[in-house]
Protein backbone atom coordinates (compact mmCIF):
# COMPACT_ATOMS: atom_id res chain seq x y z
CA UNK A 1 0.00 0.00 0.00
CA UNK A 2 2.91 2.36 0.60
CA UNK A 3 4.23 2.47 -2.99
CA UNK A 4 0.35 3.32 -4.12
CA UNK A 5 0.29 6.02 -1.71
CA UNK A 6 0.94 9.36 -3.05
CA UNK A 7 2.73 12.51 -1.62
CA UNK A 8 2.29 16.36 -2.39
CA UNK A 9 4.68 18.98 -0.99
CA UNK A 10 4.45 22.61 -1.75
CA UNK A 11 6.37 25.78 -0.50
CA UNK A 12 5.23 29.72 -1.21
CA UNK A 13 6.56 31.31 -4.25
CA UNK A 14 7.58 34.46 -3.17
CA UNK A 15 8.95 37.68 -5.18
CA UNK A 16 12.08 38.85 -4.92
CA UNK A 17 13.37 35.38 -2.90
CA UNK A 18 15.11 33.21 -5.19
CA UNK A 19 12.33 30.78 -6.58
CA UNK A 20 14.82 27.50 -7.12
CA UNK A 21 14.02 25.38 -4.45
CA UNK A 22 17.54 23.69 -5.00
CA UNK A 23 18.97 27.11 -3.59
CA UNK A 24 16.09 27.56 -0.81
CA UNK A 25 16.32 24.67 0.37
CA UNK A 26 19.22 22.21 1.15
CA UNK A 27 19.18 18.43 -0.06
CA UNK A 28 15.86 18.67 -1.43
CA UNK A 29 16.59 16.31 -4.69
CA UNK A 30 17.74 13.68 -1.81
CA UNK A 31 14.99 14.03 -0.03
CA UNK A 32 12.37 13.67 -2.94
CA UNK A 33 14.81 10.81 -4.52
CA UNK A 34 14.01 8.74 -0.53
CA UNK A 35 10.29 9.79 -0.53
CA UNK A 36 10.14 8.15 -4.01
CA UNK A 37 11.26 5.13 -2.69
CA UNK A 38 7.73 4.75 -1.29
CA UNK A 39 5.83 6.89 -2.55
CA UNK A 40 4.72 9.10 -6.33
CA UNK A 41 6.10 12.47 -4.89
CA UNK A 42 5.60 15.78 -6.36
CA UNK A 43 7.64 19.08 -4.86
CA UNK A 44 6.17 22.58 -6.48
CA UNK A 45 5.54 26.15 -5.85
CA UNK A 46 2.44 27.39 -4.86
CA UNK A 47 1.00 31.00 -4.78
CA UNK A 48 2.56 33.52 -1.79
CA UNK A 49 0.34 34.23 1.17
CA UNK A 50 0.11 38.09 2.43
CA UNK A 51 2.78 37.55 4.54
CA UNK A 52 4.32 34.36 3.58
CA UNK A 53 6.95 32.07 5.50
CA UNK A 54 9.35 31.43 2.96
CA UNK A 55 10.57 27.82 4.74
CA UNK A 56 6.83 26.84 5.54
CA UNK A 57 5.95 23.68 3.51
CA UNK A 58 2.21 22.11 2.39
CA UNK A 59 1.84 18.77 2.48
CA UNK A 60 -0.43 15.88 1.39
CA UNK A 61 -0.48 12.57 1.73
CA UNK A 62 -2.90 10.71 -0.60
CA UNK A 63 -3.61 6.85 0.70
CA UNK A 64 -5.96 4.37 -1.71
CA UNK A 65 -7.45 3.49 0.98
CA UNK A 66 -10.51 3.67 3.40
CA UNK A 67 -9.89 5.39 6.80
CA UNK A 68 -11.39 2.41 8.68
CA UNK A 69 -8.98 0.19 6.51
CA UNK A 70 -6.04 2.36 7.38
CA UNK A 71 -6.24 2.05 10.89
CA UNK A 72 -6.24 -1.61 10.74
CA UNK A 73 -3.55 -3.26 12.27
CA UNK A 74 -1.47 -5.03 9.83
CA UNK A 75 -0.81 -9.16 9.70
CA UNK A 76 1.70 -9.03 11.83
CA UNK A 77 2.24 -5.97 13.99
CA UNK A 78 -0.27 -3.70 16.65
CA UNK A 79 0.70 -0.85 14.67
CA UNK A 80 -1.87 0.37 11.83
CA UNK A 81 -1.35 0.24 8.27
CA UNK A 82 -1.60 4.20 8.36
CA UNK A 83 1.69 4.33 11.16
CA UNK A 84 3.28 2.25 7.94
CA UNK A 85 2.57 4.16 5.67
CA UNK A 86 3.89 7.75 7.42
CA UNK A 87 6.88 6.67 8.61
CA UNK A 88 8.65 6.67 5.33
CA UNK A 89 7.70 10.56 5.11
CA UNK A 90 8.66 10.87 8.69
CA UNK A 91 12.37 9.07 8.41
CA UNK A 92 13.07 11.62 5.05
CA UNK A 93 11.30 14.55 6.44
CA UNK A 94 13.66 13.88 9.87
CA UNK A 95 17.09 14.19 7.70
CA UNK A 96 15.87 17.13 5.79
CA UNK A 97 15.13 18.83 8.47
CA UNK A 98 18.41 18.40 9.54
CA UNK A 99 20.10 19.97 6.46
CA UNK A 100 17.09 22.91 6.84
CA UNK A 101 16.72 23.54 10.83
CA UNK A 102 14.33 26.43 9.50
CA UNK A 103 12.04 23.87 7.58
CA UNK A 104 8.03 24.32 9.24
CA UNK A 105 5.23 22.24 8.10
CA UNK A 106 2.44 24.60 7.96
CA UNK A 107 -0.49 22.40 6.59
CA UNK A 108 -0.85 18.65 6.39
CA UNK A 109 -2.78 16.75 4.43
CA UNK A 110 -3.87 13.27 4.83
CA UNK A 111 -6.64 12.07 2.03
CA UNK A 112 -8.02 8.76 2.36
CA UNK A 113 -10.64 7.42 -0.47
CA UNK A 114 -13.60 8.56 1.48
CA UNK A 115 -12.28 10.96 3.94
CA UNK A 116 -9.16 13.65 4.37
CA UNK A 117 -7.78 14.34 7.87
CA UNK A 118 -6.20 18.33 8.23
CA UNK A 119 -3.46 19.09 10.99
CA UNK A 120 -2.91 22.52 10.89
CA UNK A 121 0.14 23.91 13.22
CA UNK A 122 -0.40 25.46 16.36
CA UNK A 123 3.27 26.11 16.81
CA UNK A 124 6.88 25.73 15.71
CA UNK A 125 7.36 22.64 14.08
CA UNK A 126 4.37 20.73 15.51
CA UNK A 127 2.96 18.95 13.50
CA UNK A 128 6.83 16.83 13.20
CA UNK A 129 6.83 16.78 16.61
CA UNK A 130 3.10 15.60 16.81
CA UNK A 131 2.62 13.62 14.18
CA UNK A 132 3.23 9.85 15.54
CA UNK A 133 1.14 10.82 18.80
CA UNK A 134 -1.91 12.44 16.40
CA UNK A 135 -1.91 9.17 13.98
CA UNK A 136 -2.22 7.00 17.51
CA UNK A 137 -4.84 9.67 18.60
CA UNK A 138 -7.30 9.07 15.55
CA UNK A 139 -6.86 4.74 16.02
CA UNK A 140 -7.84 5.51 19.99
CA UNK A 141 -10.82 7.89 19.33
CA UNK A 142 -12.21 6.52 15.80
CA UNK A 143 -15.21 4.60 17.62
CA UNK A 144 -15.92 8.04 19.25
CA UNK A 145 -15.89 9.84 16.06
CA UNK A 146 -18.10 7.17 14.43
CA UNK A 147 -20.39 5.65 17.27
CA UNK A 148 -23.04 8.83 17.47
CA UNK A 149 -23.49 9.77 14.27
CA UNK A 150 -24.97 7.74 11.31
CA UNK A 151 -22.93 9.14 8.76
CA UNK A 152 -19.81 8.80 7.14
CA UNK A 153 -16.95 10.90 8.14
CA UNK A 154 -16.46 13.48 5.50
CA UNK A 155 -13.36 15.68 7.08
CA UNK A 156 -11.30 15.52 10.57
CA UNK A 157 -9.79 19.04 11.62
CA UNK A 158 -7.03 18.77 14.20
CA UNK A 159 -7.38 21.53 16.37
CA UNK A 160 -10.08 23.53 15.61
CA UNK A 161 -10.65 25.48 19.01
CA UNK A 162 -9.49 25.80 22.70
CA UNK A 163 -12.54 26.46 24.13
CA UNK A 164 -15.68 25.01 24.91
CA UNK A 165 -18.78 25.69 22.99
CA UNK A 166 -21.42 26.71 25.22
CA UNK A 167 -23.44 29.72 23.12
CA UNK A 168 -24.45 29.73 19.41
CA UNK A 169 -22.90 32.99 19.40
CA UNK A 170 -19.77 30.48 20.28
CA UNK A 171 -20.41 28.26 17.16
CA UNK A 172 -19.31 31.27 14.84
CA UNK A 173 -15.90 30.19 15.93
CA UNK A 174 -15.64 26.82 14.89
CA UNK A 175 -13.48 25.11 12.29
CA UNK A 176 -11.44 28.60 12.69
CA UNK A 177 -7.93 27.29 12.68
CA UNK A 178 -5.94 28.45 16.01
CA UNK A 179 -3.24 31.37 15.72
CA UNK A 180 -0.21 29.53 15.86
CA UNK A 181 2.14 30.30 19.34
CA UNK A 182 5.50 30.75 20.66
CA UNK A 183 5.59 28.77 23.31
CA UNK A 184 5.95 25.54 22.09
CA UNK A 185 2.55 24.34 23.60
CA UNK A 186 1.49 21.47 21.52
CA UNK A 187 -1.24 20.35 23.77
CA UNK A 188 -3.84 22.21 21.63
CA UNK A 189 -4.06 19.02 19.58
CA UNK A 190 -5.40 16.86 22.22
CA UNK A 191 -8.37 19.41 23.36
CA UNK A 192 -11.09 19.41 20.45
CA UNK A 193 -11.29 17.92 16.80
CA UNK A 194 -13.84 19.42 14.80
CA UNK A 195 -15.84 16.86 12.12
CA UNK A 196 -17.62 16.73 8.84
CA UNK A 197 -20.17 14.39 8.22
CA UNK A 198 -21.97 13.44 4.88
CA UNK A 199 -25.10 14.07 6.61
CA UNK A 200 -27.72 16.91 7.06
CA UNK A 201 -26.66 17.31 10.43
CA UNK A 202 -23.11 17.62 9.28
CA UNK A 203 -20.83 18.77 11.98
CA UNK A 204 -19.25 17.72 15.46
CA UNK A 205 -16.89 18.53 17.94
CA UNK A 206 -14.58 15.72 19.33
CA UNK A 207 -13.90 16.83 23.09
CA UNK A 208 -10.53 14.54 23.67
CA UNK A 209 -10.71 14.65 27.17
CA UNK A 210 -13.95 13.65 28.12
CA UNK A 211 -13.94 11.48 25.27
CA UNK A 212 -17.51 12.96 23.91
CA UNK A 213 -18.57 13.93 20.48
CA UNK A 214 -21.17 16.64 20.66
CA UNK A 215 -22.99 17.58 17.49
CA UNK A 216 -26.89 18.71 19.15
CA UNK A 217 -25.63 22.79 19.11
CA UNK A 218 -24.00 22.35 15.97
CA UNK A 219 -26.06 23.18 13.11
CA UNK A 220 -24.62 24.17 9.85
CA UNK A 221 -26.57 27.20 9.17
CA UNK A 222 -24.16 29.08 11.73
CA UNK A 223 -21.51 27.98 10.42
């Protein structure tokens, strides 16, 4: 399943920065030649932001498979196909990071066949840090995600806010993607999950530690 699997990584094209990745970035052709060992990889510009991070990268991760089938646990190991799959990206991504200490990933990316999962950064170099702990997160809490709601999960967002919604005045402020921080707090991740659903009632918030999905005062017209 690895070598199906498919991998997207994209960094701001800025004016008046040298556009040649090869001279923004250190060891890039060695680390697309090891992410092609297991996966189709692509490495492009994309479109500056207002006030964009010149290091920051985009990534996505496209697996041919189900979300449910992903977390299996393969034939022969308590680890799920989906910790097999990322660790491939993680091993490169660890030695280019190495030759580029400044290297961020802003946005990740995970697209399954019927579902995509979106990390976004809440600060420096989180999502790296994060990433093994988040894909053991989403095995642990799946059944939660999927035991009160009939439909299928349409889109995870990982964080979406750090506080409780108790208003609908409150609900205005959900899937709004945290500022990111200087601290080095990384616990953000493990407060609330926001989710899509293919149905009317569409939305949900996954509270991580009380290990509830509430959906009732989420109604997509507010939104």
């Amino acid at each position: 399943m690895i070598k199906e699997s498919s991998i997207k990584i994209s960094y701001y094209d800025v004016v008046g920065i040298s556009n040649h990745s090869f001279n923004r970035f250190k060891r890039l052709d060695a680390f697309q030649y090891e992410l092609n060992n297991y996966y189709s990889s692509i490495i492009r510009k994309r479109a500056g932001g207002v006030t964009p991070q010149i290091h920051d990268l985009f990534i996505e991760i496209s697996i041919p498979q189900t979300l449910a089938n992903s977390l299996a646990s393969g034939s022969s190991s308590q680890f799920s196909k989906l910790n097999f799959v990322i660790q491939p990206f993680i091993k490169a991504y660890r030695e280019f990071k190495k030759a580029n200490p400044q290297v961020d990933i802003e946005e990740l990316i995970i697209a399954f066949e019927d579902c995509s999962i979106i990390v976004d950064r809440v600060c420096p170099h989180s999502i790296y840090n994060q990433l093994e702990n988040l894909i053991d997160g989403i095995s642990e809490n799946y059944h939660l995600m999927t035991g009160c709601n009939s439909g299928q999960i349409f889109e995870i967002f990982i964080p979406v806010y750090d506080q409780p919604v108790t208003s609908i005045k409150a609900v205005s402020q959900l899937l709004e993607p945290l500022q990111i921080n200087s601290s080095n707090d990384q616990t953000d991740y493990y407060n609330y999950w926001g989710i899509y659903f293919d149905t009317q009632d569409n939305c949900a918030v996954l509270d991580l530690k009380n290990k509830k999905l509430t959906s009732d005062i989420l109604q997509p017209q507010f939104l």
